[in-house]
Protein backbone atom coordinates (compact mmCIF):
# COMPACT_ATOMS: atom_id res chain seq x y z
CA UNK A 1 3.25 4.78 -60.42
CA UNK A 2 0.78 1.98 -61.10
CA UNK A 3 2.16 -0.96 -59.86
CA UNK A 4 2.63 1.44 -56.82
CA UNK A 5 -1.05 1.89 -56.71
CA UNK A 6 -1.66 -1.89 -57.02
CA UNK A 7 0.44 -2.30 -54.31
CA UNK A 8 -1.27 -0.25 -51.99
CA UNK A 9 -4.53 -1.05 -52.87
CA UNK A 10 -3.24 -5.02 -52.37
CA UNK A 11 -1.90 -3.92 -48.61
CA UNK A 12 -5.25 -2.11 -48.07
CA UNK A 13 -7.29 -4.74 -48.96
CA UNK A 14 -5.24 -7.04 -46.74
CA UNK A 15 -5.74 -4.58 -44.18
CA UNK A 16 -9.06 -4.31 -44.33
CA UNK A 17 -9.62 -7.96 -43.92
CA UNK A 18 -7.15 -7.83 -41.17
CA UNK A 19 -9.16 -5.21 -39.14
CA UNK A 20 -12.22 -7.00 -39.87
CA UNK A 21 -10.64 -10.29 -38.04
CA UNK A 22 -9.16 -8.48 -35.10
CA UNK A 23 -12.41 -6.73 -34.59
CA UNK A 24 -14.16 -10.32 -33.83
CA UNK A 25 -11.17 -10.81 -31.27
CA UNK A 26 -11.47 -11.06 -27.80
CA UNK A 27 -7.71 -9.90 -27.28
CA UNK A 28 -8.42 -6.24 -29.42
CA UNK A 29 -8.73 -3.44 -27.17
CA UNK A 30 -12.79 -2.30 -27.11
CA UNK A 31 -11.81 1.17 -28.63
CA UNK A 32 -9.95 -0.10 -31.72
CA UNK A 33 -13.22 -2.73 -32.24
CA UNK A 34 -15.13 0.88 -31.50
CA UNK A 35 -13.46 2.39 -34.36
CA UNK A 36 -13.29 -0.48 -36.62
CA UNK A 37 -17.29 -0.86 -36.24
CA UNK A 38 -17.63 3.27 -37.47
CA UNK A 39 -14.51 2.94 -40.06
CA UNK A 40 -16.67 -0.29 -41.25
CA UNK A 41 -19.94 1.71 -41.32
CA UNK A 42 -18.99 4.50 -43.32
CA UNK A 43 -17.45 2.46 -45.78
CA UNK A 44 -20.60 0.27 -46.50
CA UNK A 45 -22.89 3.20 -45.72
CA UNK A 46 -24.90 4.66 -48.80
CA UNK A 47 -24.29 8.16 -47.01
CA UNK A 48 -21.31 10.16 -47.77
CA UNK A 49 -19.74 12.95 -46.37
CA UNK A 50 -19.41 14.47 -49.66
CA UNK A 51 -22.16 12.77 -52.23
CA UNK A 52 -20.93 10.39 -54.96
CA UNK A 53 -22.67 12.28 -57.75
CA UNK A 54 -20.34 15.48 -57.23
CA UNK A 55 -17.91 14.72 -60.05
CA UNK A 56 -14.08 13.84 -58.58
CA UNK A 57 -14.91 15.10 -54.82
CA UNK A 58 -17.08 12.61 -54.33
CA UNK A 59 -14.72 9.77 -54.68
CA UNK A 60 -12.13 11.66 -52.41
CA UNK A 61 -13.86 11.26 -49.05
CA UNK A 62 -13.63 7.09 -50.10
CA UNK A 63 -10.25 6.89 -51.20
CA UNK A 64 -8.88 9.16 -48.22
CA UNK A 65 -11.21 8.26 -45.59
CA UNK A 66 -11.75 5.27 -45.30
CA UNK A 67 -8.22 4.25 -45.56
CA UNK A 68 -7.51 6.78 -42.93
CA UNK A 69 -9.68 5.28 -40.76
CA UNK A 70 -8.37 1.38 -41.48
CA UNK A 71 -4.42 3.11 -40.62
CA UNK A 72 -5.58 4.35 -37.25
CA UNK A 73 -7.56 1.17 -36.33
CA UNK A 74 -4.40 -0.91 -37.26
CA UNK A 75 -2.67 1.75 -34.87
CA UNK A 76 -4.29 1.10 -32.38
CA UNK A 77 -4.29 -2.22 -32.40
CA UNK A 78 -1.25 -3.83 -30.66
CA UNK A 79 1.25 -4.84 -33.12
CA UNK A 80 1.55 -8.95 -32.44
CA UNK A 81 -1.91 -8.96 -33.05
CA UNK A 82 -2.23 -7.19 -35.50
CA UNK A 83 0.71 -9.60 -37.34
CA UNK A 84 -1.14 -12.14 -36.78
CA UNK A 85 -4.63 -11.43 -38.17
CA UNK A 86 -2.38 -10.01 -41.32
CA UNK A 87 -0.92 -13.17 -41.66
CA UNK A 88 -4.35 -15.01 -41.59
CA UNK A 89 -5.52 -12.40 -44.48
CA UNK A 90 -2.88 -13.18 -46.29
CA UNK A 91 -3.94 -17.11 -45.75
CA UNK A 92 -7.45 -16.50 -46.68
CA UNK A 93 -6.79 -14.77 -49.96
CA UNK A 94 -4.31 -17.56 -50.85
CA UNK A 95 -7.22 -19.92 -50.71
CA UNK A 96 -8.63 -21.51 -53.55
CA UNK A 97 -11.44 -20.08 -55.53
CA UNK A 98 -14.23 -23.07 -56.49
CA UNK A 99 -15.54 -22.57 -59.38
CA UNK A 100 -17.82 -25.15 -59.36
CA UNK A 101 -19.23 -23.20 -56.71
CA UNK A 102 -19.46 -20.15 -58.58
CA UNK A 103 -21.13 -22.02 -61.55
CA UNK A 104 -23.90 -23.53 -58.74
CA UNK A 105 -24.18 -19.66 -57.25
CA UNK A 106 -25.05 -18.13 -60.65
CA UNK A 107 -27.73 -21.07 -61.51
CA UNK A 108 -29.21 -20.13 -59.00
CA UNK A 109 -29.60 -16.64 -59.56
CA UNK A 110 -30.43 -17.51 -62.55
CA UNK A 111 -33.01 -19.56 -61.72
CA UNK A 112 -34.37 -17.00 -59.03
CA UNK A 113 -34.90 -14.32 -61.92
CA UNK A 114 -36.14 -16.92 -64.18
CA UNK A 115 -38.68 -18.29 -61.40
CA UNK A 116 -39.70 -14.56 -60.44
CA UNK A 117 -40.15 -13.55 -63.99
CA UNK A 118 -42.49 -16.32 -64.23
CA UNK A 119 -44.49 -15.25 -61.59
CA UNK A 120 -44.92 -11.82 -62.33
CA UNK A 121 -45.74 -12.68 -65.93
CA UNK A 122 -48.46 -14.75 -64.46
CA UNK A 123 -49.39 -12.36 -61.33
CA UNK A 124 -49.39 -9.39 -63.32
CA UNK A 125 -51.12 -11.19 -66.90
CA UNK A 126 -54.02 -12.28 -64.80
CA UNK A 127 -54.73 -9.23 -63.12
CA UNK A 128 -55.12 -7.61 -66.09
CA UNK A 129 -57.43 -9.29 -67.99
């Protein structure tokens, strides 16, 4: 039952970044791009149809949903297409990961905080005294 679950997540994640390509194509049908754009908006919006803090329910609306919505936007997508944006998702997850790039990302970050730490230590200290 798990690695069933892995498996579909996998194929929804692909999916996902499949839709997101053939939404930035010329050759998908404005409707599907219509329905990607909404499908793509509820899923990164911070409001739910159901609110997150309702214990169980308000997961459900994101795991059915959302995945609802990805199925008909592949649908209506035309099927060449759409097999060739999924094989393109496929290529980008294949890809690499740098992790020399992840190192210089979280020095950053790092650094950021560190810098704006500083500053408020030295904003904040001098306004009070």
């Amino acid at each position: 039952m798990l690695s069933r679950f892995r498996q579909w997540a996998r194929i929804l994640k692909r999916d996902a970044h499949a839709v997101y390509l053939a939404a930035r194509d010329p050759r998908t049908p404005w409707y599907a791009k219509a329905l990607a754009l909404l499908v793509a908006g509820y899923a990164l919006s911070p409001i739910d149809l159901i609110p997150d803090f309702i214990p169980v329910l308000g997961y459900v609306d994101d795991v059915i949903l959302v995945p609802l919505g990805i199925a008909a936007v592949v649908a209506m997508i035309p099927r060449n297409l759409m097999a060739e944006h999924r094989a393109a998702a496929i290529r980008a997850a294949e890809r690499p990961m740098s992790r020399a790039a992840a190192a210089v990302i979280v020095c950053l970050w790092v650094a950021s905080l560190a810098l704006t730490v500083w500053l408020g230590t030295k904003w904040f200290g001098r306004a009070s005294a």
